[in-house]
C-alpha atoms as a PDB file:
ATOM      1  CA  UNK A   1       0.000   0.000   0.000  1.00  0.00           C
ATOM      2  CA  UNK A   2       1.214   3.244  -0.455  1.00  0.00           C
ATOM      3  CA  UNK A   3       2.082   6.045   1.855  1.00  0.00           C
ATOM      4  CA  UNK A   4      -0.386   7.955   2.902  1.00  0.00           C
ATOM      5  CA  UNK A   5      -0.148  11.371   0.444  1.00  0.00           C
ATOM      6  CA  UNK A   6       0.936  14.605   2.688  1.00  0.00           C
ATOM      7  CA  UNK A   7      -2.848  16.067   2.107  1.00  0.00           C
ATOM      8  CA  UNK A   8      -4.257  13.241   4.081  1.00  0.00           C
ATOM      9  CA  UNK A   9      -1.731  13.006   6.770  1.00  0.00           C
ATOM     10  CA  UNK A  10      -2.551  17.088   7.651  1.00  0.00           C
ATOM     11  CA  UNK A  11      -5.802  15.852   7.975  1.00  0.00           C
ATOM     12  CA  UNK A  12      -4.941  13.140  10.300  1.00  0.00           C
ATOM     13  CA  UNK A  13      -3.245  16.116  12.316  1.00  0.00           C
ATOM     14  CA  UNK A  14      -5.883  17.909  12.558  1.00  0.00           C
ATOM     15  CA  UNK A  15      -8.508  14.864  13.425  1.00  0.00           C
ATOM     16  CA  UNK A  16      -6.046  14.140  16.188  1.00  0.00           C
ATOM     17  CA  UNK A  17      -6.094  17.986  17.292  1.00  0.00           C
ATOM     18  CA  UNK A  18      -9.808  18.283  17.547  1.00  0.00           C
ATOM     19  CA  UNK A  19      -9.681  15.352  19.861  1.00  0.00           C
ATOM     20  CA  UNK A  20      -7.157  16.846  22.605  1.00  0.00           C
ATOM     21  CA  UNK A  21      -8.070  16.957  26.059  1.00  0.00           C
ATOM     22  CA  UNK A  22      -7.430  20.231  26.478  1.00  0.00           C
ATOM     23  CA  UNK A  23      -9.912  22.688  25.798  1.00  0.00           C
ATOM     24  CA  UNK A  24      -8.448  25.610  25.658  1.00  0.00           C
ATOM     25  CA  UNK A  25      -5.658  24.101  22.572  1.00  0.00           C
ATOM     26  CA  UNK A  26      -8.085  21.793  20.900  1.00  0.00           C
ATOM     27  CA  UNK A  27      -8.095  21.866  17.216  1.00  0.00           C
ATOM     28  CA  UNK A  28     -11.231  23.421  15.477  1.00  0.00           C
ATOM     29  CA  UNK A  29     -11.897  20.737  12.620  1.00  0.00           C
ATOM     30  CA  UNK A  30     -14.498  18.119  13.785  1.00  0.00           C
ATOM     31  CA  UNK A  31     -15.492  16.767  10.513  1.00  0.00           C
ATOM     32  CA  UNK A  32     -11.341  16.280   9.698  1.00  0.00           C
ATOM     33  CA  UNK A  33     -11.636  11.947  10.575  1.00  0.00           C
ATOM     34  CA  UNK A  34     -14.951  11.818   8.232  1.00  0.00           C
ATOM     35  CA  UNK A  35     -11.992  13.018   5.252  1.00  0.00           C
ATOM     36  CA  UNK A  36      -9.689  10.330   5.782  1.00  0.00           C
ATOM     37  CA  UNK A  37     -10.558   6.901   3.826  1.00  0.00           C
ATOM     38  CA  UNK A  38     -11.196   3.501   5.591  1.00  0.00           C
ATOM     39  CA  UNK A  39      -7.940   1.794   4.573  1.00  0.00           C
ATOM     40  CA  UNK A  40      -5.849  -1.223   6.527  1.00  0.00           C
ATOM     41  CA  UNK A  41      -3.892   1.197   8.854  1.00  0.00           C
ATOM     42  CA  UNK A  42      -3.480   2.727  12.271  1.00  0.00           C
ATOM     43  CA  UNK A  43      -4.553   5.913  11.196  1.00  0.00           C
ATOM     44  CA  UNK A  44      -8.059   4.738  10.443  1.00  0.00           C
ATOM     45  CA  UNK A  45      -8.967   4.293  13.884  1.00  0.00           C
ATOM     46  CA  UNK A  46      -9.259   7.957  14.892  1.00  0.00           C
ATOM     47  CA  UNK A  47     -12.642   7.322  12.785  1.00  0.00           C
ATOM     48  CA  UNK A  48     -13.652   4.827  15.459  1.00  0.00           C
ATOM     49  CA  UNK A  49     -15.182   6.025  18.472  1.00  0.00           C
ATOM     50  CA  UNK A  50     -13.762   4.105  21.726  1.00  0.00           C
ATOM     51  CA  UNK A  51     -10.137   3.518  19.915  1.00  0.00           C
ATOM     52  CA  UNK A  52      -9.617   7.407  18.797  1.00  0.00           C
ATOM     53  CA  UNK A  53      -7.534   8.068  21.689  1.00  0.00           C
ATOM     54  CA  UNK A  54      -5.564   5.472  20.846  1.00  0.00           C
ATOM     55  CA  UNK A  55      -4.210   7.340  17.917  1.00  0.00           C
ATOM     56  CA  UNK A  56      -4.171  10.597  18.954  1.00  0.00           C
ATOM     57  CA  UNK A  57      -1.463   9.603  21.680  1.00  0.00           C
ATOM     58  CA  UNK A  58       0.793   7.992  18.906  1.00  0.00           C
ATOM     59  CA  UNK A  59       0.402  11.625  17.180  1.00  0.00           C
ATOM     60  CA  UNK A  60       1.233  13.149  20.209  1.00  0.00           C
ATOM     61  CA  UNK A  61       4.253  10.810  20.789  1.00  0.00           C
ATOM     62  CA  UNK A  62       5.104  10.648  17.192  1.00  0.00           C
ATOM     63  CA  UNK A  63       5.033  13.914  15.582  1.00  0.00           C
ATOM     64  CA  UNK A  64       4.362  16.283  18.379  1.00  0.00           C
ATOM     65  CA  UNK A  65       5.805  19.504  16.480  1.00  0.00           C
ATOM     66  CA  UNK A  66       3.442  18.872  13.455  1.00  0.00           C
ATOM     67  CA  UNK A  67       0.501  18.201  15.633  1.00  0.00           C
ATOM     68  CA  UNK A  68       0.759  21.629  16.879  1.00  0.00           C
ATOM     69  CA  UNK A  69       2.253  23.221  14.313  1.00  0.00           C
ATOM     70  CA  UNK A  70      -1.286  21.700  12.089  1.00  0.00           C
ATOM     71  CA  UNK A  71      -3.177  23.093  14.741  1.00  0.00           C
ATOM     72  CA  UNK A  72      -1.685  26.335  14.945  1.00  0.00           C
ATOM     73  CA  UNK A  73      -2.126  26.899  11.013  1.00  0.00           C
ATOM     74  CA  UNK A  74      -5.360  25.877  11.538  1.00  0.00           C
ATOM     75  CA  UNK A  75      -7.085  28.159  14.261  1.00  0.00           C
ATOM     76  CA  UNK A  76      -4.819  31.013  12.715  1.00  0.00           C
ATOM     77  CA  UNK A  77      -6.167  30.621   9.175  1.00  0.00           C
ATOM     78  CA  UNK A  78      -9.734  30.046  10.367  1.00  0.00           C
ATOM     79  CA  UNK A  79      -9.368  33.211  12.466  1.00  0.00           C
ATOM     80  CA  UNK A  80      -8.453  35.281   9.780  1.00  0.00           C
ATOM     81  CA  UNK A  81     -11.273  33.723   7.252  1.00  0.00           C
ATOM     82  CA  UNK A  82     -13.799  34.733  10.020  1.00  0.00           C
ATOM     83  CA  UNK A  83     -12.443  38.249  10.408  1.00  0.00           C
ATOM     84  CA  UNK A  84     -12.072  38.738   6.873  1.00  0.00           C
ATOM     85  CA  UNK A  85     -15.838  37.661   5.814  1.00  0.00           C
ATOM     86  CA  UNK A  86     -17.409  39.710   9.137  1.00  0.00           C
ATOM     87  CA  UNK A  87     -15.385  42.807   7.735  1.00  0.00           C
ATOM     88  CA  UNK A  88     -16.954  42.398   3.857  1.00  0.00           C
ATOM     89  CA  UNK A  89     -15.590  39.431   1.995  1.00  0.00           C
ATOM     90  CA  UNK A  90     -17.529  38.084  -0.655  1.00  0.00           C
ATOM     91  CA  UNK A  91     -15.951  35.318  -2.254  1.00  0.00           C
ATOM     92  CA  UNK A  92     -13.253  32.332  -0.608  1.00  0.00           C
ATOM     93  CA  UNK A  93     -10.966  30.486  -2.375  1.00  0.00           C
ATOM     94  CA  UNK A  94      -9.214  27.797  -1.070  1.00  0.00           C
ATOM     95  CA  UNK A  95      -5.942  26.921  -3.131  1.00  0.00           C
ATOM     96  CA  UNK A  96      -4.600  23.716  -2.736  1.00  0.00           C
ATOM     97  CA  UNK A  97      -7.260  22.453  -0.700  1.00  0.00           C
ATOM     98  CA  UNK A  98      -6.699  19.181  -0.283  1.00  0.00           C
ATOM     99  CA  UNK A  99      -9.185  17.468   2.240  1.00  0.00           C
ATOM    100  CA  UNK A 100     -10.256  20.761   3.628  1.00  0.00           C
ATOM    101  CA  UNK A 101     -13.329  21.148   5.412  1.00  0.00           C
ATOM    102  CA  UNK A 102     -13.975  25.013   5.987  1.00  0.00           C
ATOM    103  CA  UNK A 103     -16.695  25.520   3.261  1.00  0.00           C
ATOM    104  CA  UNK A 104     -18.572  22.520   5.584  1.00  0.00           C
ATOM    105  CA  UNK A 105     -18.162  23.231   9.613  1.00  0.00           C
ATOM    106  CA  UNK A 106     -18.186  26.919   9.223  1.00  0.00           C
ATOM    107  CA  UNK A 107     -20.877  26.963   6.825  1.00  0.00           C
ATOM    108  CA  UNK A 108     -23.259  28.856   9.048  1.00  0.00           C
ATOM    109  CA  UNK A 109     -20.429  31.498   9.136  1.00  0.00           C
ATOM    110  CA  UNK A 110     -20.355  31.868   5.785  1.00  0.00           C
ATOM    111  CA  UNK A 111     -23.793  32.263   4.637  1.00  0.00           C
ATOM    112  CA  UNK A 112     -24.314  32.698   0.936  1.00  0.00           C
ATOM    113  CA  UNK A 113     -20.536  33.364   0.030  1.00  0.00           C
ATOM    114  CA  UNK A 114     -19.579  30.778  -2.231  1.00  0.00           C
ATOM    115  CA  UNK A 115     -16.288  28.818  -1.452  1.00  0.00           C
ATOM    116  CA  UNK A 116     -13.958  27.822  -4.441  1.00  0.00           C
ATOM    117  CA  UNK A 117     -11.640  25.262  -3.728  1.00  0.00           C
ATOM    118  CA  UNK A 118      -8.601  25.149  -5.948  1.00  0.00           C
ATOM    119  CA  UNK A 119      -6.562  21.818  -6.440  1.00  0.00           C
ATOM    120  CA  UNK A 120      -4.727  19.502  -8.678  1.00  0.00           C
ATOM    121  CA  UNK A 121      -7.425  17.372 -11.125  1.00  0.00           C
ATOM    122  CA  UNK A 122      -6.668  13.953  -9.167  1.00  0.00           C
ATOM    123  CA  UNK A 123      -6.764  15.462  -5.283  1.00  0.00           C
ATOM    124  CA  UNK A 124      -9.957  17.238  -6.439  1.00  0.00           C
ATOM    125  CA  UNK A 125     -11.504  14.334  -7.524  1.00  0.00           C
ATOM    126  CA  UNK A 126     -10.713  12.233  -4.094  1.00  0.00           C
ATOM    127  CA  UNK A 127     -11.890  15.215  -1.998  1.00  0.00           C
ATOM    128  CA  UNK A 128     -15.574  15.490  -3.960  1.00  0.00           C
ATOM    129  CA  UNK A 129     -15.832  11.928  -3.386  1.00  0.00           C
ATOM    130  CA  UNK A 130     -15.437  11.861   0.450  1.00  0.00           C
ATOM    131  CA  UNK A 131     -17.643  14.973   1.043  1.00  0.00           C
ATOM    132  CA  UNK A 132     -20.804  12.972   1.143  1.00  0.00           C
ATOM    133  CA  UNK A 133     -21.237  12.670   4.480  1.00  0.00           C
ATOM    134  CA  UNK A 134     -20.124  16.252   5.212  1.00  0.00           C
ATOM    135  CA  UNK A 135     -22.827  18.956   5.924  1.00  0.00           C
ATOM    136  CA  UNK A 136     -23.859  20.643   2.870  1.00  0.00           C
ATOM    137  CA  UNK A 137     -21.975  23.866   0.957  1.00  0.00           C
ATOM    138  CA  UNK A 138     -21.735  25.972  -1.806  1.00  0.00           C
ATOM    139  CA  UNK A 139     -18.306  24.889  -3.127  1.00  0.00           C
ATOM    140  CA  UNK A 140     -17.400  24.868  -6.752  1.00  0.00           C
ATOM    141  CA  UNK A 141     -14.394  22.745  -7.238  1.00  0.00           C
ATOM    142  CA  UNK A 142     -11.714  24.578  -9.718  1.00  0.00           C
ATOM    143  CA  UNK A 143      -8.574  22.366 -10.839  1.00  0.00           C
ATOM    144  CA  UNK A 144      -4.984  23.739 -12.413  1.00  0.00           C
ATOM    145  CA  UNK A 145      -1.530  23.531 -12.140  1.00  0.00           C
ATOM    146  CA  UNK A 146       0.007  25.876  -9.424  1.00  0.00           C
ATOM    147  CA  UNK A 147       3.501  26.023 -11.216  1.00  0.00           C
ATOM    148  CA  UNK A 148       2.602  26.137 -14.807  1.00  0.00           C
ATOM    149  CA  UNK A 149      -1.581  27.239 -15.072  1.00  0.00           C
ATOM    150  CA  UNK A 150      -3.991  29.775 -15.453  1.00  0.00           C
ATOM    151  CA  UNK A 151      -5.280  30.529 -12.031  1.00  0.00           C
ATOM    152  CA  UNK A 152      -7.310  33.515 -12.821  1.00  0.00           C
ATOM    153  CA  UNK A 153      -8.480  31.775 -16.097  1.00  0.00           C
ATOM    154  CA  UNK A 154      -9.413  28.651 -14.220  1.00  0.00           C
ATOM    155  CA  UNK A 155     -11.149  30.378 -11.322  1.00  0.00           C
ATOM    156  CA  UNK A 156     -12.953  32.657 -14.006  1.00  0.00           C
ATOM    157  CA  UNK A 157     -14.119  29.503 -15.510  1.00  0.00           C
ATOM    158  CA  UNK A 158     -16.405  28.580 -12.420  1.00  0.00           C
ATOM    159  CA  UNK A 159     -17.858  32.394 -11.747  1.00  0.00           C
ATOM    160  CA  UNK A 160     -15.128  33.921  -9.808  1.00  0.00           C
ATOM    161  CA  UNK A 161     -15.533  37.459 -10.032  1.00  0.00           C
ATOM    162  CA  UNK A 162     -11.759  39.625  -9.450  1.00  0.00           C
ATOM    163  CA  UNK A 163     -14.334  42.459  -8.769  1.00  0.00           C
ATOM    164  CA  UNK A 164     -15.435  41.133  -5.617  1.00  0.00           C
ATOM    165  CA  UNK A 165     -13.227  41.256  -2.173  1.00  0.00           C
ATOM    166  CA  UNK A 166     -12.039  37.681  -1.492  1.00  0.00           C
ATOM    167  CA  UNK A 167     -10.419  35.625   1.307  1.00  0.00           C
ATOM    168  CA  UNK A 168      -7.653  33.184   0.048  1.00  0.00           C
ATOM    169  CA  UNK A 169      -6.652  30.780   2.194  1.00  0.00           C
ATOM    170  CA  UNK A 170      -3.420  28.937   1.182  1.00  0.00           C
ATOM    171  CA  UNK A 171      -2.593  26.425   3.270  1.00  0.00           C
ATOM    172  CA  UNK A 172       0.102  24.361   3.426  1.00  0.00           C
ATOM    173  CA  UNK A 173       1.228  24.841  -0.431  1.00  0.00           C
ATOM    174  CA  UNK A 174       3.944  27.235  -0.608  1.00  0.00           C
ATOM    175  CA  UNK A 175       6.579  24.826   0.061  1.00  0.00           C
ATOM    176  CA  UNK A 176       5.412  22.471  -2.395  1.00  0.00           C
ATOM    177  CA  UNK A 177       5.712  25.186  -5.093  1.00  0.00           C
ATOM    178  CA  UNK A 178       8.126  26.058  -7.383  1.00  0.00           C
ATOM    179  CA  UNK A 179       9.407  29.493  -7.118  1.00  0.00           C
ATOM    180  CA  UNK A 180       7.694  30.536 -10.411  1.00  0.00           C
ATOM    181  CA  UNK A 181       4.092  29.043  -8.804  1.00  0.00           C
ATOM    182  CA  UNK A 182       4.625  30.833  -5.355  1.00  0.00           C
ATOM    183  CA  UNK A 183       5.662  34.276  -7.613  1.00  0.00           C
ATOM    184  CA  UNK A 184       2.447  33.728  -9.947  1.00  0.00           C
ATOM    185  CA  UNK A 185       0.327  33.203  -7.111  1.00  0.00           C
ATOM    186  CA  UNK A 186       0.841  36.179  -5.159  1.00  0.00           C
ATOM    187  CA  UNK A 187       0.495  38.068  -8.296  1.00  0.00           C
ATOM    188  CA  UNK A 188      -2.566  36.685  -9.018  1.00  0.00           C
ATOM    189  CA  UNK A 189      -3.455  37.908  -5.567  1.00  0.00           C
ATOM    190  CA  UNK A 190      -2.695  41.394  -5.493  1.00  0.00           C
ATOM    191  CA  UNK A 191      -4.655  41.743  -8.923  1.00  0.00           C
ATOM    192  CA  UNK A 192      -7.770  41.303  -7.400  1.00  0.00           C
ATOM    193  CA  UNK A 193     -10.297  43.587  -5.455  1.00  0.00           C
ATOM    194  CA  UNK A 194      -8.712  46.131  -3.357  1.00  0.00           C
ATOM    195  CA  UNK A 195      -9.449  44.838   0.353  1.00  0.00           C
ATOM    196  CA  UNK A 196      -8.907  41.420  -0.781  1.00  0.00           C
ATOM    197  CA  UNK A 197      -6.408  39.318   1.558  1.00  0.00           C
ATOM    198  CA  UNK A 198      -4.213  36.147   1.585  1.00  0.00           C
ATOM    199  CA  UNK A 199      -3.195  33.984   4.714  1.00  0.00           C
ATOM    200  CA  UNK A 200      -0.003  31.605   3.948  1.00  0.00           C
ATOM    201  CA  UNK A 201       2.515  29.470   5.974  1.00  0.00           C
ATOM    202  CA  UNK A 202       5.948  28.485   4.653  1.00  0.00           C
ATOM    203  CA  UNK A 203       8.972  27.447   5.711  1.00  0.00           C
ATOM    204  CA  UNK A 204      12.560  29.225   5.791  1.00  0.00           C
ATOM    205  CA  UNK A 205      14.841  28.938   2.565  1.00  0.00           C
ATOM    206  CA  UNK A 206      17.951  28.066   4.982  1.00  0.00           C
ATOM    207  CA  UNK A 207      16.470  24.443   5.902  1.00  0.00           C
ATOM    208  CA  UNK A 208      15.935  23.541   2.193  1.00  0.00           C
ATOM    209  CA  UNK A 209      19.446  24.725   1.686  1.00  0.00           C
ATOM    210  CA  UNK A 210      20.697  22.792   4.563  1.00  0.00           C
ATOM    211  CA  UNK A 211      18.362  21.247   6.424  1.00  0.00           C
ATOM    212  CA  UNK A 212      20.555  19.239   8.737  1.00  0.00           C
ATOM    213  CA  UNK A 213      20.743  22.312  10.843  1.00  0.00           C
ATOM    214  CA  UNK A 214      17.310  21.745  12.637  1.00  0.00           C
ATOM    215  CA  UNK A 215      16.924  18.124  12.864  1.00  0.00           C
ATOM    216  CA  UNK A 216      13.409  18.243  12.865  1.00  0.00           C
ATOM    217  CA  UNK A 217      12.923  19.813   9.434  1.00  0.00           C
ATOM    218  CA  UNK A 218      15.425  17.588   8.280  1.00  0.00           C
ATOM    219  CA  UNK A 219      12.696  14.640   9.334  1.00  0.00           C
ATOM    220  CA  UNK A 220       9.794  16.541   7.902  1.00  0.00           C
ATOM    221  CA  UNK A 221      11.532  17.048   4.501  1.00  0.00           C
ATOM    222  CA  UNK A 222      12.264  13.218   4.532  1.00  0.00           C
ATOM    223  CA  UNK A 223       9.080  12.403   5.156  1.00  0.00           C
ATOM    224  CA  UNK A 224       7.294  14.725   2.636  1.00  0.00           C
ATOM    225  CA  UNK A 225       9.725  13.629   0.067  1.00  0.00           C
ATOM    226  CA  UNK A 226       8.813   9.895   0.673  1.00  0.00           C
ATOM    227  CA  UNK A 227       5.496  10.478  -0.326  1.00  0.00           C
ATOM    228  CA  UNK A 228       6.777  11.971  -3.753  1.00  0.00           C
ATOM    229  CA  UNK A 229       6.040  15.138  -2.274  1.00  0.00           C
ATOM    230  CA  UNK A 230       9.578  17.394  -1.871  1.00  0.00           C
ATOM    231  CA  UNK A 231       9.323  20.781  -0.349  1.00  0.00           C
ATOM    232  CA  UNK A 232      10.943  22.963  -3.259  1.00  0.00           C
ATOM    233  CA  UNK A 233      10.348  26.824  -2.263  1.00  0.00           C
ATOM    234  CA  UNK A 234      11.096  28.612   0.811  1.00  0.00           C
ATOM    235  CA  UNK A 235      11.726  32.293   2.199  1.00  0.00           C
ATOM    236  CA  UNK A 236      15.038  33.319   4.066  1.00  0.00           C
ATOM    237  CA  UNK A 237      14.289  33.587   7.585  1.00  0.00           C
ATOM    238  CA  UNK A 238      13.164  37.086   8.702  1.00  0.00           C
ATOM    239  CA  UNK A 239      12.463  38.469   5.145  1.00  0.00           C
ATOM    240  CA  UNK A 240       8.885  37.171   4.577  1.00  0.00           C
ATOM    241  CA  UNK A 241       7.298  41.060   5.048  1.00  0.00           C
ATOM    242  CA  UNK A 242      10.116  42.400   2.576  1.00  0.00           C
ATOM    243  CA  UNK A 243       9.061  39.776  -0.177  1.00  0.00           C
ATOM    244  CA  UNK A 244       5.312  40.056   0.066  1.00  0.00           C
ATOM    245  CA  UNK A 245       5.516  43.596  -0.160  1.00  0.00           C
ATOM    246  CA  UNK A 246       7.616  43.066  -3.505  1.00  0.00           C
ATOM    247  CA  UNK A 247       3.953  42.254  -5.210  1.00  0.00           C
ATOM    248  CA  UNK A 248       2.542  45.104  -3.933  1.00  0.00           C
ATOM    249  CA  UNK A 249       0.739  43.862  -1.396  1.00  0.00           C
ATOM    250  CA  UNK A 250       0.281  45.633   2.185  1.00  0.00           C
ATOM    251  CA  UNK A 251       1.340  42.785   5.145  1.00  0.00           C
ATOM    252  CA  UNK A 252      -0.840  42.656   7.820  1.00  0.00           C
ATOM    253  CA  UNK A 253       1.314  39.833  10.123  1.00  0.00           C
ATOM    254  CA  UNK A 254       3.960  38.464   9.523  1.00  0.00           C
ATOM    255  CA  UNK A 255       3.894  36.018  12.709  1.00  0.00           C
ATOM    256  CA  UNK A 256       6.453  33.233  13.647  1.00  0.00           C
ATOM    257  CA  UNK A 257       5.745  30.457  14.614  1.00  0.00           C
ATOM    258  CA  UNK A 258       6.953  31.285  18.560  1.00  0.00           C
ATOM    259  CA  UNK A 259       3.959  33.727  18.568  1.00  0.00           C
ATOM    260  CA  UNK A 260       1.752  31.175  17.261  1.00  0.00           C
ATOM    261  CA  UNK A 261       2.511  29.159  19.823  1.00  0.00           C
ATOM    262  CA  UNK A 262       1.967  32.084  22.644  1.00  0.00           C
ATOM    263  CA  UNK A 263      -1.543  33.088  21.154  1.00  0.00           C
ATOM    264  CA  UNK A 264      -3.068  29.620  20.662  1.00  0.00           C
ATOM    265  CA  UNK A 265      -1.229  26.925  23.227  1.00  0.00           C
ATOM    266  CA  UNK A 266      -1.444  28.365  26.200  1.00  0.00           C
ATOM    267  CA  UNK A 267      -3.086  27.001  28.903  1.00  0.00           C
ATOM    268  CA  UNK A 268      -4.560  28.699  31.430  1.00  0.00           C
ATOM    269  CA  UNK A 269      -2.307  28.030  33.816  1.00  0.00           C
ATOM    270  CA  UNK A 270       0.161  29.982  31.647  1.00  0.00           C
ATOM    271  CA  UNK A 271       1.752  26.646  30.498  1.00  0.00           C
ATOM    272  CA  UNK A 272       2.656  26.236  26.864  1.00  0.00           C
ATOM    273  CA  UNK A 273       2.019  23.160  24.238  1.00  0.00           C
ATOM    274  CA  UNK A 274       4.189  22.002  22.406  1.00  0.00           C
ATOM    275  CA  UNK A 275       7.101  20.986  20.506  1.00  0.00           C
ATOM    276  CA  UNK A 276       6.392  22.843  17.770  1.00  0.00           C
ATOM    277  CA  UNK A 277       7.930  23.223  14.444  1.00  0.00           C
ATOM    278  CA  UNK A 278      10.045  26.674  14.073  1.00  0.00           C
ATOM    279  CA  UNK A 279      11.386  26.610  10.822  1.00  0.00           C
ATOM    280  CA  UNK A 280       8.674  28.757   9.427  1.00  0.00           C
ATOM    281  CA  UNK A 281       5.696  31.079  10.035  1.00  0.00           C
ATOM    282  CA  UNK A 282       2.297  32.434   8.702  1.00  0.00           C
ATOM    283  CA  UNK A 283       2.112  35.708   6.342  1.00  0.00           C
ATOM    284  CA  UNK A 284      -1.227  37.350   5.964  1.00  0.00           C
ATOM    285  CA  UNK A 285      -1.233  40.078   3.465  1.00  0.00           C
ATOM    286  CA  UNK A 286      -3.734  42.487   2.089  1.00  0.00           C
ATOM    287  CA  UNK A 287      -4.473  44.148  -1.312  1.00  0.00           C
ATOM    288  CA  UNK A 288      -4.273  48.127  -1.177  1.00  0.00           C
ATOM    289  CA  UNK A 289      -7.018  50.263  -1.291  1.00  0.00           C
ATOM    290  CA  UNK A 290      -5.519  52.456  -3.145  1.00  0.00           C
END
């Protein structure tokens, strides 16, 4: 059997997360297990009740920093999409969505605004046919190539309007990319509707140039590339602001992943979760109004 592709195990991360005992940390996707396929592994049994916690304590023992470094990203990201669509966003797109399930838990959040979920053909396909079971949503699936296609044509092909202020959400991509696909993406971005905003994690440049210098990357980019997955793109550490800007876009955090950390795993008794990943951070960025 093959490994499990990096898309699912994310979502395994963030089944595991929503199942933490803590409830102040606990990871906000509920419907993540209902993603994952019934397959001869260890993994499947966070879909059965009784024998979940079984497998969120190998997560936890296994791959602590991306456990919280998945659920980080996610209560970030979902953050930000909240803010965004309470202060006037009328579209979502998703890019390089993978397995995820915004459009369907936070569908009373999101009203009428139509969520378009951007992916390669083949991921696409598996994703429509494991959303089933999932609470309905207005979700038009787009497909293209990141590196080498037409995002603006392809979204244009399934009603996106550039007119409109959107939300992108672009989770866990970036590192995946080519430099050319990270470049045409953000351009892509700050040709839309002024008021229009990205959120984006990546890594730093200086692990995929050497990544025996944090062990722990080191294992992730191993792992990722076993699954015919490589991490190809990255941004030197403390210039994320300086490139964004380079597109002309306005940055409205640039947070590490330290701060992440601070602002979503601590308990209250002032104690921190963790390991988690460092080698990185989140970016979100805004198109000018003017």
């Amino acid at each position: 059997m093959p490994p499990a592709s990096t898309a699912e195990t994310a979502t395994l991360l963030r089944a595991a997360g929503s199942l933490l005992p803590q409830r102040e940390v606990r990871g906000p996707d509920t419907l993540a297990a209902h993603m994952l396929p019934w397959r001869l592994s260890v993994r499947t049994l966070v879909k059965v009740p009784g024998l979940r916690a079984l497998v969120v304590n190998a997560v936890r023992r296994r791959k602590p920093g991306a456990l919280w470094f998945e659920l980080v990203r996610t209560r970030y990201m979902d953050d930000i999409l909240l803010r965004e669509v309470r202060g006037g966003a009328e579209q979502v797109a998703i890019l390089g969505a993978g397995f995820d399930s915004r459009a369907h838990r936070m569908r009373a959040d999101l009203q009428d605004i139509v969520v378009y979920e951007v992916d390669r053909p083949a991921l696409s396909q598996r994703k429509q046919a494991r959303v089933g079971s999932l609470p309905a949503a207005d979700v038009r699936y787009v497909t293209t190539d990141f590196n080498d296609g037409d995002l603006h044509q392809a979204l244009s092909d399934h009603g996106f309007d550039p007119t409109r202020r959107t939300v992108v959400i672009w989770s866990g991509v970036v590192p995946y990319l080519q430099q050319r696909g990270v470049e045409a993406t953000l351009r892509w971005l700050a040709a839309q509707a002024p008021g229009s905003s990205i959120v984006f994690d990546y890594c730093w440049q200086e692990v995929l140039d050497d990544p025996g210098q944090i062990p722990e990357a080191e294992e992730a980019m191993r792992d990722v590339a076993s699954r015919g997955e490589p991490w190809q793109s990255g941004i030197p550490r403390g210039t994320a602001a300086t490139y964004v800007r380079s597109f002309g876009l306005t940055v409205v955090e640039d947070l590490d992943l330290a701060g992440g950390q601070a602002r979503y795993l601590t308990l209250p008794t002032g104690a921190t979760q963790g390991p988690i990943w460092t080698f990185g951070g989140f970016v979100h960025a805004r198109v000018p109004s003017s």
